[in-house]
N, C-alpha and C. Protein backbone atom coordinates (compact mmCIF):
# COMPACT_ATOMS: atom_id res chain seq x y z
N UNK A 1 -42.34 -1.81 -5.71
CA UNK A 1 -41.46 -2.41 -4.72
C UNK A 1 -40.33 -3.14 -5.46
N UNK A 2 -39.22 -3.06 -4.81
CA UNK A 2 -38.16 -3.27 -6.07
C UNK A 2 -37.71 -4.49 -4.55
N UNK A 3 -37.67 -5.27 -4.98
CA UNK A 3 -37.30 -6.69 -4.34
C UNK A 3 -35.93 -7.54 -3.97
N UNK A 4 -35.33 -6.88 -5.48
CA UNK A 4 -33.30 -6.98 -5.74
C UNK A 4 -32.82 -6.09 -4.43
N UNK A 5 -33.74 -4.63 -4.82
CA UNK A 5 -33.31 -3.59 -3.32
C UNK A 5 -33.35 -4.68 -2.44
N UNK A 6 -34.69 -4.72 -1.82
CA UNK A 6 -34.76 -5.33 -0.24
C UNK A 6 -33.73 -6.40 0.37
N UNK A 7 -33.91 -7.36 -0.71
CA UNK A 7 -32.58 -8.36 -0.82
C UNK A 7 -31.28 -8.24 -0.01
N UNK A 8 -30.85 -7.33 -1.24
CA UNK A 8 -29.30 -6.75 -1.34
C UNK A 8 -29.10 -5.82 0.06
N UNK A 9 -30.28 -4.96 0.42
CA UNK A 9 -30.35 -3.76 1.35
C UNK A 9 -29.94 -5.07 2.77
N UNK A 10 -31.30 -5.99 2.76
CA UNK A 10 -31.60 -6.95 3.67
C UNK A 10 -29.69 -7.64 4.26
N UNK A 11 -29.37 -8.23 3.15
CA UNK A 11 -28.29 -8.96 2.90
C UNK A 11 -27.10 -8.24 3.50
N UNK A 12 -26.80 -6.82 3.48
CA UNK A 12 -25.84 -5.95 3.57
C UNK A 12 -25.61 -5.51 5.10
N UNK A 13 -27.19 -5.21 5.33
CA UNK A 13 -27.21 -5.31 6.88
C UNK A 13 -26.90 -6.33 7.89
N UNK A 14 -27.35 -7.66 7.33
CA UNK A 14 -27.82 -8.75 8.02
C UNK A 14 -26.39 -9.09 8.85
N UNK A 15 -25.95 -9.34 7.64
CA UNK A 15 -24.37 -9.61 6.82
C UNK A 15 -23.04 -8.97 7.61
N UNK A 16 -23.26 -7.69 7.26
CA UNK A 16 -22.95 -6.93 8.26
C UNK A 16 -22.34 -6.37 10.03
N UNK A 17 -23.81 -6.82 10.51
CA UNK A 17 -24.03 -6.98 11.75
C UNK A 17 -22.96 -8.45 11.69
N UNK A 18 -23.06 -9.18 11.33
CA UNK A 18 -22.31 -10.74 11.82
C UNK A 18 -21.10 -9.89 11.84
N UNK A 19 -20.38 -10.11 10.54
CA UNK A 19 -19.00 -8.87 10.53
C UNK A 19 -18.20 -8.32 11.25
N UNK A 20 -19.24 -7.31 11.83
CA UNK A 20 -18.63 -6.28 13.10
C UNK A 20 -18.85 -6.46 14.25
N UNK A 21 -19.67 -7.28 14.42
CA UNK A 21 -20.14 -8.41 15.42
C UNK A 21 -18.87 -9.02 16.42
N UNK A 22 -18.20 -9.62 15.25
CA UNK A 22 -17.61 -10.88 15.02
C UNK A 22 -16.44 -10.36 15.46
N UNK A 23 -16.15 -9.08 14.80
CA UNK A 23 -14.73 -9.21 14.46
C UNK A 23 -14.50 -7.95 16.25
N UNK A 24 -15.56 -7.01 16.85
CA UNK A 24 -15.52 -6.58 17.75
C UNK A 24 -15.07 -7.80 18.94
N UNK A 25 -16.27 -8.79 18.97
CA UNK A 25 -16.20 -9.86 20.06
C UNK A 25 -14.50 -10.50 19.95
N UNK A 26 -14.27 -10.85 18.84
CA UNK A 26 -12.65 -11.45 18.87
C UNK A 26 -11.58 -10.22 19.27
N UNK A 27 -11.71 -9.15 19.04
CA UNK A 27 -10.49 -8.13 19.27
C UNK A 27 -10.99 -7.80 20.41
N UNK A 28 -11.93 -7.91 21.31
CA UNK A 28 -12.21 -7.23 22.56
C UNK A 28 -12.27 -8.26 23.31
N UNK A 29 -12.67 -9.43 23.23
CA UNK A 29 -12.84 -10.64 24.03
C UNK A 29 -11.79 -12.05 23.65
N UNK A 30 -12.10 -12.23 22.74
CA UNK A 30 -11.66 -13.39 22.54
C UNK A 30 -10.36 -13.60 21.93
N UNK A 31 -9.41 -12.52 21.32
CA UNK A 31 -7.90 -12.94 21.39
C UNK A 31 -7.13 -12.26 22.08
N UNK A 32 -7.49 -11.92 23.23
CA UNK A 32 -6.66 -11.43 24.74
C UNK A 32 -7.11 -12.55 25.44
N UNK A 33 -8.14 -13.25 25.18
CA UNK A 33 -8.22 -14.08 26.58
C UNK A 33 -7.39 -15.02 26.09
N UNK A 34 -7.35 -15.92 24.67
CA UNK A 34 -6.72 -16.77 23.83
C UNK A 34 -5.10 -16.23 24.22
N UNK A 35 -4.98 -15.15 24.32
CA UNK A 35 -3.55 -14.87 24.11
C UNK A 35 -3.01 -15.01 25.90
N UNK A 36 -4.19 -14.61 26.43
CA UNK A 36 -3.97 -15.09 28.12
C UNK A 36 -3.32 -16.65 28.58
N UNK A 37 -4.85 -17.24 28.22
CA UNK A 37 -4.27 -18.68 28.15
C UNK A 37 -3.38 -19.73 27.86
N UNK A 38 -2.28 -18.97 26.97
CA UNK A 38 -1.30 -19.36 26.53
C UNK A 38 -1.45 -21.01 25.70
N UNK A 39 -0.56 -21.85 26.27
CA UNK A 39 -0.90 -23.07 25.27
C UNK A 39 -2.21 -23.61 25.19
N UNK A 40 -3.09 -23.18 26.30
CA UNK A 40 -4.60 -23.64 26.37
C UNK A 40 -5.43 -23.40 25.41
N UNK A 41 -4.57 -22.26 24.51
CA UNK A 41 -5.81 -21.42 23.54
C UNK A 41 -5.67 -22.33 22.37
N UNK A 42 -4.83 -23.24 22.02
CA UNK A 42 -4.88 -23.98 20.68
C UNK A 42 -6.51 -25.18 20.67
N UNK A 43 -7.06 -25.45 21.70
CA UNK A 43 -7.99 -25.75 21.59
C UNK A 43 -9.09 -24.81 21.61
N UNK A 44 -9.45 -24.29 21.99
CA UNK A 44 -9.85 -23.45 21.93
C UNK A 44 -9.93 -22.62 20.17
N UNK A 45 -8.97 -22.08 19.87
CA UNK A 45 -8.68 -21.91 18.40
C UNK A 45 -8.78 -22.67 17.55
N UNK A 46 -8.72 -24.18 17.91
CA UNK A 46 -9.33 -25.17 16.60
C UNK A 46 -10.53 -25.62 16.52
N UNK A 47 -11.35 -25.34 18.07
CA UNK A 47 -12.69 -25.40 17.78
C UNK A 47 -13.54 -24.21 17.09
N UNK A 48 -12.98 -23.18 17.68
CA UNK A 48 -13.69 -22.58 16.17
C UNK A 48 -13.02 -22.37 14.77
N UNK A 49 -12.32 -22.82 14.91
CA UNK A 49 -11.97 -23.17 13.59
C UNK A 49 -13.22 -24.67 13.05
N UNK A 50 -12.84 -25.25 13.43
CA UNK A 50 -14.04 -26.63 13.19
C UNK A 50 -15.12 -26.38 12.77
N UNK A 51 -15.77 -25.25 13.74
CA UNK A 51 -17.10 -24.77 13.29
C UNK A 51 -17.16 -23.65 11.83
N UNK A 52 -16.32 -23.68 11.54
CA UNK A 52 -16.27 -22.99 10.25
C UNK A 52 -16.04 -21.15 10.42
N UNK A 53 -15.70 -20.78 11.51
CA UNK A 53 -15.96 -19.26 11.72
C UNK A 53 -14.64 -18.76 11.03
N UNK A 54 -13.66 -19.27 10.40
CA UNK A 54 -12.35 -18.61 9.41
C UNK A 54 -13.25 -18.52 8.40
N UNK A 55 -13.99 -19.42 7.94
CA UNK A 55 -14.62 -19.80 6.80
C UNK A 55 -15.82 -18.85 6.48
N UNK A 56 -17.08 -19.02 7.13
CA UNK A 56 -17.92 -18.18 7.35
C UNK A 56 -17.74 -16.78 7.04
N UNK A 57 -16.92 -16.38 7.81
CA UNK A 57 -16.49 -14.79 8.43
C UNK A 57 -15.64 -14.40 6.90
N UNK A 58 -15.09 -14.52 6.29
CA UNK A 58 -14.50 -14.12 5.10
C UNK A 58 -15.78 -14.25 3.80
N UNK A 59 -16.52 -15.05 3.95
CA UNK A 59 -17.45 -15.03 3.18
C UNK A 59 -18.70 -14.18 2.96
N UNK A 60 -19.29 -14.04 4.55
CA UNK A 60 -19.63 -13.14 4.86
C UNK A 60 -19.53 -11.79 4.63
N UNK A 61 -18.15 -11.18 4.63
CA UNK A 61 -17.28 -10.11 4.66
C UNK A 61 -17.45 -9.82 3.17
N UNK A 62 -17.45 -10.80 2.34
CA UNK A 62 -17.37 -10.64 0.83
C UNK A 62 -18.76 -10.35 0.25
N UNK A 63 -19.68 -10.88 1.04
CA UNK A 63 -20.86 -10.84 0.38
C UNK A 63 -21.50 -9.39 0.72
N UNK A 64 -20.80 -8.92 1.68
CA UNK A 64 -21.23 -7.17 2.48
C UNK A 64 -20.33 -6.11 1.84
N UNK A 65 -19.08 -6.30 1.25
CA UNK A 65 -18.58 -5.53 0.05
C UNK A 65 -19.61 -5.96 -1.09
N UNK A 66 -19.90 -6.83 -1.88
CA UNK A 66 -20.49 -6.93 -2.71
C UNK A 66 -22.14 -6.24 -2.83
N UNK A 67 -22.85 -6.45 -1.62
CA UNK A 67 -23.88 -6.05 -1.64
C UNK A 67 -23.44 -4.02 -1.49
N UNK A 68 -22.92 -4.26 -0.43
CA UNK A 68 -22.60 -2.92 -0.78
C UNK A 68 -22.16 -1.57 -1.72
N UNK A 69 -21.01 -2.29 -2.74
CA UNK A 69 -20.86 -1.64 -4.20
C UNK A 69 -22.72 -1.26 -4.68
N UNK A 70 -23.30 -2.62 -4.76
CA UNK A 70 -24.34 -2.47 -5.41
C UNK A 70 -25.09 -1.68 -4.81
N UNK A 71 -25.52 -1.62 -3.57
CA UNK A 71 -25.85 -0.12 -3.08
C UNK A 71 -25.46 1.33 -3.43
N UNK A 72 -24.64 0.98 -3.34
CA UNK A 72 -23.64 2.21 -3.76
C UNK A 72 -24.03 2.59 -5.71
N UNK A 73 -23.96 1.64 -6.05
CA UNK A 73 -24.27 2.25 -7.35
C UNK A 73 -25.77 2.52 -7.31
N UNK A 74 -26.86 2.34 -6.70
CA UNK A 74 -28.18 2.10 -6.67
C UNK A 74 -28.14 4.08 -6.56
N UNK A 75 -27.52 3.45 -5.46
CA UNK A 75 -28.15 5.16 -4.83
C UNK A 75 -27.03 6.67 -5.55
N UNK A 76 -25.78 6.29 -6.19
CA UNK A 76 -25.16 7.57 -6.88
C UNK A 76 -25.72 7.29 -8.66
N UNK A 77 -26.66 6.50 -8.81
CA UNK A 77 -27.10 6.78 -10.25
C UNK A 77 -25.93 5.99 -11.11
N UNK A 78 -25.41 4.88 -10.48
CA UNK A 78 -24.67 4.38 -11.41
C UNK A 78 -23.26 4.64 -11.75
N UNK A 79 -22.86 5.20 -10.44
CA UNK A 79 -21.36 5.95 -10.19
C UNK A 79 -21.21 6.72 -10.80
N UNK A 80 -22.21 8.35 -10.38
CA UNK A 80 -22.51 8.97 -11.07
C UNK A 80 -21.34 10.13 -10.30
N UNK A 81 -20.28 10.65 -10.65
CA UNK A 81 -19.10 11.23 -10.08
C UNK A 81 -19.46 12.55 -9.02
N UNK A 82 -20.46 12.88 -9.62
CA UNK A 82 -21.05 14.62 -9.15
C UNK A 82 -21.65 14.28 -7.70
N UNK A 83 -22.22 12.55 -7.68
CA UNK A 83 -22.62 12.53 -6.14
C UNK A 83 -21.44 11.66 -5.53
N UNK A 84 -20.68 11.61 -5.57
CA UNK A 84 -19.42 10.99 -5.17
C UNK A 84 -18.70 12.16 -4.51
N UNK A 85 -19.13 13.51 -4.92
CA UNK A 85 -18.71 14.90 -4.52
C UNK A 85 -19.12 15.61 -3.66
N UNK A 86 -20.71 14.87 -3.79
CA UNK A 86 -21.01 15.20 -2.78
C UNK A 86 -20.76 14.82 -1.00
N UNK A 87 -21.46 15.53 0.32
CA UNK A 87 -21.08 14.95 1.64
C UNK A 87 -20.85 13.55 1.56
N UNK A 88 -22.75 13.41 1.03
CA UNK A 88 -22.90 12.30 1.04
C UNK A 88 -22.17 10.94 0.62
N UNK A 89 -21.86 11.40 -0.62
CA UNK A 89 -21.26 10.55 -1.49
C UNK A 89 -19.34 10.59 -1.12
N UNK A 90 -19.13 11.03 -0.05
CA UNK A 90 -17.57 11.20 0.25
C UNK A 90 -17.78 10.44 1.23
N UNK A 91 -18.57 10.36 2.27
CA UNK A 91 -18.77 9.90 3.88
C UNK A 91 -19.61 8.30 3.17
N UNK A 92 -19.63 8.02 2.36
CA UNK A 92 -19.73 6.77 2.11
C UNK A 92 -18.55 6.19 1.60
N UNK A 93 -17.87 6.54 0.68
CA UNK A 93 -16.49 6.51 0.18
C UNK A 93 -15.60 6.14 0.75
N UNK A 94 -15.30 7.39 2.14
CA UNK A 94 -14.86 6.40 3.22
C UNK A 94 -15.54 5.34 3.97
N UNK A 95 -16.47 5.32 4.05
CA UNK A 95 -16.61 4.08 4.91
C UNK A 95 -16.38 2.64 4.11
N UNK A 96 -16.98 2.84 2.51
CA UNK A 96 -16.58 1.85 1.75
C UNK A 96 -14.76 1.64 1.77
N UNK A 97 -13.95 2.82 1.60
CA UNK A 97 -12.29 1.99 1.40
C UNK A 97 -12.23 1.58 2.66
N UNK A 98 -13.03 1.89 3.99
CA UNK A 98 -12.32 0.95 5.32
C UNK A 98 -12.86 -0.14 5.52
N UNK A 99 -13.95 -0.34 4.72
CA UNK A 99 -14.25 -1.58 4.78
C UNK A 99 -13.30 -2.36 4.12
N UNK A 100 -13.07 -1.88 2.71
CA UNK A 100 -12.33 -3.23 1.82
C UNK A 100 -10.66 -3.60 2.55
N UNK A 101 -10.13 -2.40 2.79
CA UNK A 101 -8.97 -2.19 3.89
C UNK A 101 -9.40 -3.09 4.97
N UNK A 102 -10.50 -2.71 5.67
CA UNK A 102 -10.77 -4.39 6.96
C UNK A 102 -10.51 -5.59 6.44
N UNK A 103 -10.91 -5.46 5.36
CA UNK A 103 -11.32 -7.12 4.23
C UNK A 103 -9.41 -7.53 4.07
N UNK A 104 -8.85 -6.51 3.47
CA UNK A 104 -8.01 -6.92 2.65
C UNK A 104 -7.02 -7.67 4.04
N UNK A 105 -6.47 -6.68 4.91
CA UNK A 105 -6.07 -6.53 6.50
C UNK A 105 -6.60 -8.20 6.73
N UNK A 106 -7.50 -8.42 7.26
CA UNK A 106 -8.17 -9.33 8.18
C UNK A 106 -7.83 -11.00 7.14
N UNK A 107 -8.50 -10.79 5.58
CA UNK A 107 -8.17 -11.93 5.05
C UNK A 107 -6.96 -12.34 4.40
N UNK A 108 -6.01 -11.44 3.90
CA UNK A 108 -4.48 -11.77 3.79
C UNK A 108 -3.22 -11.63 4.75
N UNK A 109 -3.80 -11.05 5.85
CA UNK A 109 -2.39 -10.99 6.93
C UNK A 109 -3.59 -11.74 8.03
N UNK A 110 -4.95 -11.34 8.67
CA UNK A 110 -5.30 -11.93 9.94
C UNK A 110 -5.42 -13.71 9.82
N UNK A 111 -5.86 -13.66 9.16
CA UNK A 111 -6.74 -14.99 8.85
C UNK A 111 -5.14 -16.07 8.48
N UNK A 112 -4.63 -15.99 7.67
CA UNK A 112 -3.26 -16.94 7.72
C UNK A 112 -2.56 -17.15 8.62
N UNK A 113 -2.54 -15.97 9.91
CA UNK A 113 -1.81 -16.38 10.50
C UNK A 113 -2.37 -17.26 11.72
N UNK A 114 -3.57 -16.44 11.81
CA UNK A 114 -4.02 -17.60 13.31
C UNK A 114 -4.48 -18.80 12.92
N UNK A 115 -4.58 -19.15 10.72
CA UNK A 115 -4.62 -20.20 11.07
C UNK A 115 -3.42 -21.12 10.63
N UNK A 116 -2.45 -20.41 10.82
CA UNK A 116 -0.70 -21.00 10.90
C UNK A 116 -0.71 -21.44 12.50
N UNK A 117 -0.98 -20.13 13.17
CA UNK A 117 -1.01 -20.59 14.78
C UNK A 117 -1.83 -21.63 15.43
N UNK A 118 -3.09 -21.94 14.56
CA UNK A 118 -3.81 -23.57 15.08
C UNK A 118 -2.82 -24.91 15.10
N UNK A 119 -1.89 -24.31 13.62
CA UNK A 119 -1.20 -25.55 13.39
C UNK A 119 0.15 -25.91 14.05
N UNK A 120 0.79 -24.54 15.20
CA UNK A 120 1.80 -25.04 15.53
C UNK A 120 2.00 -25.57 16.87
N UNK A 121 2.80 -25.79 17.74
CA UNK A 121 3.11 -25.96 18.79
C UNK A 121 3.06 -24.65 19.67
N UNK A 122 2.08 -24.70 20.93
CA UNK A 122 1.97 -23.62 21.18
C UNK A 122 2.71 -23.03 21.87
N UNK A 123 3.76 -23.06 22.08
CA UNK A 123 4.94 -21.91 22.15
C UNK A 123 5.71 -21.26 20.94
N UNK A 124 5.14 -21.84 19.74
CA UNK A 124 5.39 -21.17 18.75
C UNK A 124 4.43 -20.49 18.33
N UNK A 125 3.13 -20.83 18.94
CA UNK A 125 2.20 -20.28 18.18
C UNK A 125 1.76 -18.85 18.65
N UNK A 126 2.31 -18.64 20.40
CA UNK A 126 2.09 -17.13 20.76
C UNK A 126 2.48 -15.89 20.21
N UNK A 127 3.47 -15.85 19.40
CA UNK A 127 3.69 -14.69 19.52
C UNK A 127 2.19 -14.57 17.82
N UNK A 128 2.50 -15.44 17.20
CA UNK A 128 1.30 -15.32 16.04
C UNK A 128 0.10 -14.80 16.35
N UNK A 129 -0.19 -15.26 17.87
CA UNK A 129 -1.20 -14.93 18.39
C UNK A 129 -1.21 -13.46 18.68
N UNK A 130 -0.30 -13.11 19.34
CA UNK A 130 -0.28 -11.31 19.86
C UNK A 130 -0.29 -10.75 18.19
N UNK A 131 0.15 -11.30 16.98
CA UNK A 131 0.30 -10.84 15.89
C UNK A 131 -1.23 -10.36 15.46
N UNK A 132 -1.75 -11.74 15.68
CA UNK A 132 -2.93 -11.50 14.93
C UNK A 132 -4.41 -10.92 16.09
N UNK A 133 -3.93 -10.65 17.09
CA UNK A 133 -4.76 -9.77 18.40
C UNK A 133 -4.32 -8.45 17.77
N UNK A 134 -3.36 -8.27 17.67
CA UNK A 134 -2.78 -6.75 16.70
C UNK A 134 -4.28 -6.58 15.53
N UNK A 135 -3.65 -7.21 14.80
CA UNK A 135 -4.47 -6.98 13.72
C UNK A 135 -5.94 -6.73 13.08
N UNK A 136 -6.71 -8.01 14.43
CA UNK A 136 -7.54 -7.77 14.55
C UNK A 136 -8.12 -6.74 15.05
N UNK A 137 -7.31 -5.44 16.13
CA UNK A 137 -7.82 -4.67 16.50
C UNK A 137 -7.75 -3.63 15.34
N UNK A 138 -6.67 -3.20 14.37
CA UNK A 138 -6.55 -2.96 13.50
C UNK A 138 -8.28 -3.22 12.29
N UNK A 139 -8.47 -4.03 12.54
CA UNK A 139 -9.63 -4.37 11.20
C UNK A 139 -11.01 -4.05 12.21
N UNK A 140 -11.20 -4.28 13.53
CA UNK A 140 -12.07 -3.60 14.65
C UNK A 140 -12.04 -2.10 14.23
N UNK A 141 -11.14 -1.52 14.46
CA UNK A 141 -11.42 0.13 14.24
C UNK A 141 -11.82 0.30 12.85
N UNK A 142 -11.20 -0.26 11.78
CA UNK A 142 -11.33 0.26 10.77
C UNK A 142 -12.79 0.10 10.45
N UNK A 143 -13.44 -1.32 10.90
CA UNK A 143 -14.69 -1.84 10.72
C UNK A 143 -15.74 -0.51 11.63
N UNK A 144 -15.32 -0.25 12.47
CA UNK A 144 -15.65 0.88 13.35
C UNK A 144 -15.96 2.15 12.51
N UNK A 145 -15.05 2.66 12.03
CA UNK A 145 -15.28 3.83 10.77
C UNK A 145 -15.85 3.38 9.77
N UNK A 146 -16.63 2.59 9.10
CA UNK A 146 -17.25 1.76 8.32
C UNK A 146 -18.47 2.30 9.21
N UNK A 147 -18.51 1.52 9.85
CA UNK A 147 -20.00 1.48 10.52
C UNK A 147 -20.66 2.95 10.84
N UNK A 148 -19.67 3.68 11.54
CA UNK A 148 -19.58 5.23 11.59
C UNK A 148 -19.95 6.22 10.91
N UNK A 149 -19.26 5.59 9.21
CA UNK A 149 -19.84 6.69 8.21
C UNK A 149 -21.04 6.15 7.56
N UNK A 150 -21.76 4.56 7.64
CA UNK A 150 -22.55 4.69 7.47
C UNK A 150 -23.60 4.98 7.79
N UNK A 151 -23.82 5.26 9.18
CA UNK A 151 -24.59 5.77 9.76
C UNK A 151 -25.15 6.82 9.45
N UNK A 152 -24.30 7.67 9.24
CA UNK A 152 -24.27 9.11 9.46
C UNK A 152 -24.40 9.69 7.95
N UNK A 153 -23.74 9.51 7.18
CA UNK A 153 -23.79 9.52 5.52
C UNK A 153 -25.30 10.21 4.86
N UNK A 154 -25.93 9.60 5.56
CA UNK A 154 -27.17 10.47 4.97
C UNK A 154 -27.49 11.55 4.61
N UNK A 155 -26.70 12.13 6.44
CA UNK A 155 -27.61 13.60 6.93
C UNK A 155 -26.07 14.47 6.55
N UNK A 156 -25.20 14.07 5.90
CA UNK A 156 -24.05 15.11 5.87
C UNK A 156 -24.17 15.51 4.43
């Protein structure tokens, strides 16, 4: 019983699930209604901010690329190129660059701006808001094809 596996396997999933969770519930629910509410949403947006979910959620995100590489090397033998060629090893490939693409997307353009938009006056802060409802749906799909090819990756 290899234990680092279970861990890392444990961790990737867990991890994961919060992730796409997270980032589904905000692009489907929660920054259309925020963007509804207009100046109402700055409270709203600084309480979770308060609770740490900018914070959390990027960390999170990092620790599910990370566990994941290491999966990834577990199971191609050490980035072993010939299974990288393979179905398998392609339909993970992609799902790994849309993940880091969600990552990169979500923590250098999403994440600065809504939390520029906590800090302004909220008639300045809407259109940041429709910016970053954009984006987030943007890192939703991509997180979507992530989830998609890992699913499936096995049996191809």
């Amino acid at each position: 019983m290899d234990i680092g596996l279970i861990i890392t396997r444990f961790l990737h999933i867990v991890l994961g699930a919060y992730w796409v969770g997270a980032i589904f519930f905000t692009a489907l629910f929660l920054m259309p209604a925020l963007v509804a509410a207009g100046p109402d949403a700055a409270k709203v947006q600084q309480g979770i901010q308060q609770r740490g979910f900018m914070k959390f959620t990027p960390i999170a995100a990092i620790l599910v690329i990370l566990t994941g590489i290491d999966l990834l090397r577990r199971v191609s033998s050490n980035f072993q190129s010939a299974w990288f060629g393979s179905g398998t090893g392609m339909t993970y490939s992609i799902g790994m660059a849309a993940t880091m693409l969600a990552f990169v997307i979500g923590f250098f353009w999403m994440r600065p701006l809504l939390l520029k938009a906590a800090t302004l006056p909220p008639a300045e802060a809407q259109p940041l808001r429709m910016r970053g409802m954009r984006l987030n749906q943007v890192v939703a799909a991509l997180l979507f094809i992530a989830v998609a090819t890992m699913a499936v990756a096995r049996y191809v």
